[in-house]
Protein backbone atom coordinates (compact mmCIF):
# COMPACT_ATOMS: atom_id res chain seq x y z
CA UNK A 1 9.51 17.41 -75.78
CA UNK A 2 7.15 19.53 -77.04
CA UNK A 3 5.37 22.82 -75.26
CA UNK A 4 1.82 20.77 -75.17
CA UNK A 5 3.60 18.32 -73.19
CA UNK A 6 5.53 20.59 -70.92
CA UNK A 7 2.59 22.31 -70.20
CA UNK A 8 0.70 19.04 -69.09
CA UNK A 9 3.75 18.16 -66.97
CA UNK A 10 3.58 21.40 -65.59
CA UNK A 11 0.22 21.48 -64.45
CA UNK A 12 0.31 17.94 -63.05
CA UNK A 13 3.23 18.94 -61.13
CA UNK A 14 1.10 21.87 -59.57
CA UNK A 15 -1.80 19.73 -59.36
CA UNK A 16 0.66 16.93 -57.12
CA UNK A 17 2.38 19.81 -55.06
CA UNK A 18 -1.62 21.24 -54.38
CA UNK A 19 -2.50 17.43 -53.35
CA UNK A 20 0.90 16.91 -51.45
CA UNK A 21 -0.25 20.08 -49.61
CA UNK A 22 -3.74 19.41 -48.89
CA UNK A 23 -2.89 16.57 -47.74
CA UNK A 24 -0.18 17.37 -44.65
CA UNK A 25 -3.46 20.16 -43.87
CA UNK A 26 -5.77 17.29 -43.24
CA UNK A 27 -3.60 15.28 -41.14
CA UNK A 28 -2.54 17.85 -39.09
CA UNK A 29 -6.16 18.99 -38.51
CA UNK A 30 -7.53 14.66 -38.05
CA UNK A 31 -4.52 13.31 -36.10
CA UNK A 32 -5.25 12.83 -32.52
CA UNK A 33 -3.92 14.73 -29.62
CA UNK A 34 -0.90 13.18 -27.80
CA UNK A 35 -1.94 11.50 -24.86
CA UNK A 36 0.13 9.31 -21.89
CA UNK A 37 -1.86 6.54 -23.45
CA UNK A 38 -1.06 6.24 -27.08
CA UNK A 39 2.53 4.06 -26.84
CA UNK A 40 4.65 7.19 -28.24
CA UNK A 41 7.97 8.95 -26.71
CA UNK A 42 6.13 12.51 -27.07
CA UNK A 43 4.77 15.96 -25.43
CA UNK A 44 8.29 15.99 -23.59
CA UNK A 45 8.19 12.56 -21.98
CA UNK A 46 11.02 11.26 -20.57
CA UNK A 47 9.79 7.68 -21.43
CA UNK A 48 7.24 6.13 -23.41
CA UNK A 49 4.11 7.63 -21.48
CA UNK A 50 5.77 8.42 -18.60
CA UNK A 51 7.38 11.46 -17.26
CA UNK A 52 7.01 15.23 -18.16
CA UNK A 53 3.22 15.58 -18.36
CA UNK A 54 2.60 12.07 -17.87
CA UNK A 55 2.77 10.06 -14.37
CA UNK A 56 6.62 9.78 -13.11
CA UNK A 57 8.29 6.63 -14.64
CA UNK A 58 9.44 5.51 -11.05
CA UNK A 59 5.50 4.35 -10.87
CA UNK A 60 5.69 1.80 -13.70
CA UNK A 61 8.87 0.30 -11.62
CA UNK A 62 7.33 -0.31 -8.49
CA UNK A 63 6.87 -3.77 -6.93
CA UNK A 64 3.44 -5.28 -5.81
CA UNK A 65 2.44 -5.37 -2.34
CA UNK A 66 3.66 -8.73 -1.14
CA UNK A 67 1.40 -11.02 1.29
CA UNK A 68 4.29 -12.44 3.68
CA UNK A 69 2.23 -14.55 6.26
CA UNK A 70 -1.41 -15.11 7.52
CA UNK A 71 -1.28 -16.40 11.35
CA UNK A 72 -4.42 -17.62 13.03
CA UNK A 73 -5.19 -17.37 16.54
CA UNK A 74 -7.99 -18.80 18.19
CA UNK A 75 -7.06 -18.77 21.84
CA UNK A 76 -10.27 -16.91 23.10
CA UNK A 77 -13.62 -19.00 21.40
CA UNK A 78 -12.98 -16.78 18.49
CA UNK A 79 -10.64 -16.35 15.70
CA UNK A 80 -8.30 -13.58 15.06
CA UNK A 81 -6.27 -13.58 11.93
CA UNK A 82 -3.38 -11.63 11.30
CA UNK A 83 -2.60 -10.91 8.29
CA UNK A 84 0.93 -9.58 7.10
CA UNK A 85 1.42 -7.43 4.13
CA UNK A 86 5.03 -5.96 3.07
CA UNK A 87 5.68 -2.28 0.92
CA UNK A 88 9.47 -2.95 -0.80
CA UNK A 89 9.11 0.12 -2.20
CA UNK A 90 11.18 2.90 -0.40
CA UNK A 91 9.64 6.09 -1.97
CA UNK A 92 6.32 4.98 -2.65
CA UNK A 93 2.69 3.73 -0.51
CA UNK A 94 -1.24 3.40 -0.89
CA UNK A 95 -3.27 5.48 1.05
CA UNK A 96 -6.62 3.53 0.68
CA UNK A 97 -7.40 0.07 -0.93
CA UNK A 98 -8.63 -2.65 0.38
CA UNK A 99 -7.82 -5.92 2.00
CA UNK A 100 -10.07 -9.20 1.46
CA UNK A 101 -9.78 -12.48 3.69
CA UNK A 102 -11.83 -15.42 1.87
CA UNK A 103 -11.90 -18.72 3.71
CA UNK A 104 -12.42 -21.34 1.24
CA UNK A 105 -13.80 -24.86 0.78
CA UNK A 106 -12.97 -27.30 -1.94
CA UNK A 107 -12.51 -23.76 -3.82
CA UNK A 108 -16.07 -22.72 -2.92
CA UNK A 109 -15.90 -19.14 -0.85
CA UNK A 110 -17.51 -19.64 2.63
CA UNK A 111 -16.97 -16.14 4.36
CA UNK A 112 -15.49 -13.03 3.22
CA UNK A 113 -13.94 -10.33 5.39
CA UNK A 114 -12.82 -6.75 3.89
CA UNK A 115 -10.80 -3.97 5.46
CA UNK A 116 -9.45 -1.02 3.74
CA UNK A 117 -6.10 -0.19 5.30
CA UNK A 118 -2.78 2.27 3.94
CA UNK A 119 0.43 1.39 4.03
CA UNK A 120 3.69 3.34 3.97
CA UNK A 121 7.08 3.72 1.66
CA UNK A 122 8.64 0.27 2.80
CA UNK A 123 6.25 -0.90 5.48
CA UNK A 124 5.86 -4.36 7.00
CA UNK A 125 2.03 -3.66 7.86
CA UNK A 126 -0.17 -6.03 10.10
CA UNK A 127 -3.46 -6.25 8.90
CA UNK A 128 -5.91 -7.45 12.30
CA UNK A 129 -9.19 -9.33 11.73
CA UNK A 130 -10.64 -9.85 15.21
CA UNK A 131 -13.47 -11.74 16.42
CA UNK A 132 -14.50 -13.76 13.37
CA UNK A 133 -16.48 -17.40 13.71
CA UNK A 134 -14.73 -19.89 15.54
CA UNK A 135 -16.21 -22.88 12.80
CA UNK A 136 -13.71 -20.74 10.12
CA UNK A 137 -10.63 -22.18 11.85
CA UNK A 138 -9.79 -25.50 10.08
CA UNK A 139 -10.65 -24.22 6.42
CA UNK A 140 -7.91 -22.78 3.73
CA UNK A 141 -7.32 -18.66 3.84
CA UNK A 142 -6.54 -16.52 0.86
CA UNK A 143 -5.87 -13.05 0.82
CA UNK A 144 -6.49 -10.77 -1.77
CA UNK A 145 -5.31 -7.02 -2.83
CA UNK A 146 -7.21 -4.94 -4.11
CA UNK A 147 -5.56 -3.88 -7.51
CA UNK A 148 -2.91 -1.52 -7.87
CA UNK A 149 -2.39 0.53 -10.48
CA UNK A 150 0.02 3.36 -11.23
CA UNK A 151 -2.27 6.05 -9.77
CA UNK A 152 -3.17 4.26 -6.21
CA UNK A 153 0.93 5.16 -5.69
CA UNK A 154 1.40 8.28 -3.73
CA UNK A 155 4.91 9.48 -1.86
CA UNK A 156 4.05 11.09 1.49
CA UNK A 157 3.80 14.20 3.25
CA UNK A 158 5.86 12.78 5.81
CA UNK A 159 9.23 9.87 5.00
CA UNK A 160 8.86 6.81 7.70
CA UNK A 161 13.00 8.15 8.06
CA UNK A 162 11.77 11.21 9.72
CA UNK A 163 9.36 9.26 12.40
CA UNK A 164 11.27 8.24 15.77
CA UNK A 165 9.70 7.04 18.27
CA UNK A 166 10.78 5.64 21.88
CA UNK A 167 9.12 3.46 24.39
CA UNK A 168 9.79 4.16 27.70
CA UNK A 169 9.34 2.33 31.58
CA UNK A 170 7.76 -0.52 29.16
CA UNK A 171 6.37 -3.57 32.02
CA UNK A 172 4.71 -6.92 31.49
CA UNK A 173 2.63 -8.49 34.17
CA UNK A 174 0.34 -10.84 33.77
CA UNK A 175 -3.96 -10.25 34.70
CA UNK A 176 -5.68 -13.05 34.96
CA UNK A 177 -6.02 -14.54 32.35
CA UNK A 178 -4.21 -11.41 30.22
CA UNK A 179 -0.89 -10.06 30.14
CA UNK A 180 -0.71 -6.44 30.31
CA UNK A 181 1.49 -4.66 28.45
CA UNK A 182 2.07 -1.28 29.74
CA UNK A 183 4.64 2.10 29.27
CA UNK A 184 5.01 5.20 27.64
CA UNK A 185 5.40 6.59 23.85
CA UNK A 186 7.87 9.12 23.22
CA UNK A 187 7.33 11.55 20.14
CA UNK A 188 11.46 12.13 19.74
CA UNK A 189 10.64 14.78 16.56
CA UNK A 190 8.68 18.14 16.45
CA UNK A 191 6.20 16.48 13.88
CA UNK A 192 2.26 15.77 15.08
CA UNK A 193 0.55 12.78 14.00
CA UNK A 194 -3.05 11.54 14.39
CA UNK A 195 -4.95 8.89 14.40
CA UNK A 196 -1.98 6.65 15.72
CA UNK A 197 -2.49 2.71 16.68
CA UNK A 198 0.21 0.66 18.37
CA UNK A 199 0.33 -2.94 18.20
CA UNK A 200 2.04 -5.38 20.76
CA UNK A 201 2.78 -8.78 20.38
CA UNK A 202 3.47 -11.71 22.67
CA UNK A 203 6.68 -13.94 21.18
CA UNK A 204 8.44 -16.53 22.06
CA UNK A 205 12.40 -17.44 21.70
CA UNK A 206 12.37 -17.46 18.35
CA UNK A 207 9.80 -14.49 17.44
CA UNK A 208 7.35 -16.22 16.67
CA UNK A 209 3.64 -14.06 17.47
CA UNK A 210 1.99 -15.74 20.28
CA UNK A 211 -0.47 -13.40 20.86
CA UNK A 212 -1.45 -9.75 19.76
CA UNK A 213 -4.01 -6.47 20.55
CA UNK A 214 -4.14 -2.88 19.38
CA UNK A 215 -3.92 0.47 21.25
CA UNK A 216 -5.64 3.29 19.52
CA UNK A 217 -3.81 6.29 20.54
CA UNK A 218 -5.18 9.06 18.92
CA UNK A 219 -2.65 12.38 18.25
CA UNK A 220 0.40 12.50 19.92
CA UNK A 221 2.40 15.88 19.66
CA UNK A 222 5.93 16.79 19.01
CA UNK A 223 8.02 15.40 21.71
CA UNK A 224 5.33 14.23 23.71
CA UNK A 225 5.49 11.04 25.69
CA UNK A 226 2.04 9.06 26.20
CA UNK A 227 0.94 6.37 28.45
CA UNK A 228 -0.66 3.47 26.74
CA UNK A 229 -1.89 -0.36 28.03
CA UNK A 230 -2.10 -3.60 26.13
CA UNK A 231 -4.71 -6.44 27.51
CA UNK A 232 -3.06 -9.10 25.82
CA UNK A 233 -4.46 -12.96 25.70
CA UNK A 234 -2.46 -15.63 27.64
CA UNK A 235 -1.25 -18.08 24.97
CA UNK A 236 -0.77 -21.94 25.95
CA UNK A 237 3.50 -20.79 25.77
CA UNK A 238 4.99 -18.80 27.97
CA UNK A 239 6.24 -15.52 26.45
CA UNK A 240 9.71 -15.20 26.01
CA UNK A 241 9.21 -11.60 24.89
CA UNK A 242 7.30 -8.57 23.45
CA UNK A 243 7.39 -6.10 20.76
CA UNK A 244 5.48 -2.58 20.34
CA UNK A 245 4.59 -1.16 16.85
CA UNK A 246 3.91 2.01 16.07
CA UNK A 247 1.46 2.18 12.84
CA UNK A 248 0.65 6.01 11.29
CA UNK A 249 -0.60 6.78 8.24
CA UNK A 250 2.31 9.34 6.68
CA UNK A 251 -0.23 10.70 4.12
């Protein structure tokens, strides 16, 4: 090989290694920022776009908010509808979305009826829509949730494991044409909560809801007891039983 040809080779080989160079700069300097987004195991995540900087990869495992039953009620020349949501997750709730009842014709939307709720780490939540038009009662009901994605998940200040409550001196006697449904809360922890709503419910043998009304309670203390009353309307059975519910929001 002669020393014209080396030389060529020897520039060209400078010329690549300058190229080869150049071009690693220009990448470096064009290629985008890693994001929790862009499908790559990066920035210290413990999964693809989840964990380390990126949302925890328990929220991409989470189950959907389950309808379980809608129950209508029209005892009282109205309609009530209950609607019955349940949270399978254990570590996880919503604190705000939003709750639509659509009664439907032949697929054609009559009425609508929204209500933005929260419900807790594994919570069997009863949604309540009182009062509506009696003419709704023989058409079809859907329910629909709003949407949720991974960042409507939150866990909560407070675990529904470290809420006990007690109901105490609890009587049913009937008013007319009302039961009443009357006793005392017990707070049995040194934890406050506001805003607190019981539920009661009428049932028969087999627990089936007969009836049902809400008690807004406001705060209740650590270990403080409260007195609350349920008007509750006489269904066509006779109750065999009753149930209280205690419904907080724990964020």
């Amino acid at each position: 090989m002669s020393w014209r040809v080396k030389q060529r080779l020897k520039i060209l080989s400078i010329i690549f290694i300058i190229f080869i160079f150049l071009f690693i700069y220009f990448f470096e300097k064009t290629k985008p920022e890693p994001t929790c987004f862009d499908g790559i195991k990066n920035q210290g995540e413990l999964g693809v776009d989840c964990g380390g900087p990126c949302p925890p990869c328990r929220l991409f495992e989470l189950k959907e908010i389950k309808v379980q039953d809608i129950l209508k009620f029209n005892y009282r020349k109205v309609l009530d509808v209950l609607v019955i949501l349940l949270n399978e997750n254990p570590d996880y709730g919503i604190e705000n979305f939003k709750v639509t009842l659509e009664f439907l014709k032949e697929g054609v939307v009559l009425a609508k009826f929204e209500k933005s709720i929260f419900i807790n780490p594994g919570q069997r939540k009863y949604v309540t829509f009182y009062n509506l038009p009696l003419n709704l009662k023989d058409y079809q009901i859907s329910v629909k949730l709003e949407k949720q994605g991974i960042y409507n998940w939150k866990s909560p200040k407070i675990f529904p494991s470290q809420v006990n409550f007690d109901f105490l001196n609890t009587t049913l006697s009937q008013e007319g044409s009302f039961y009443s449904l009357e006793g005392q809360i017990y707070n049995k922890t040194n934890l406050d909560f506001d805003n607190l709503k019981l539920i009661g419910f009428l049932l028969d043998d087999y627990e089936t809801i007969l009836s049902f009304n809400e008690y807004d309670l406001g705060s209740i203390r650590g270990f403080e007891k409260k007195n609350f009353k349920f008007l509750l309307f006489k269904p066509l059975i006779q109750p065999k039983k009753q149930k209280i519910i205690v419904d907080v929001n724990l964020f």
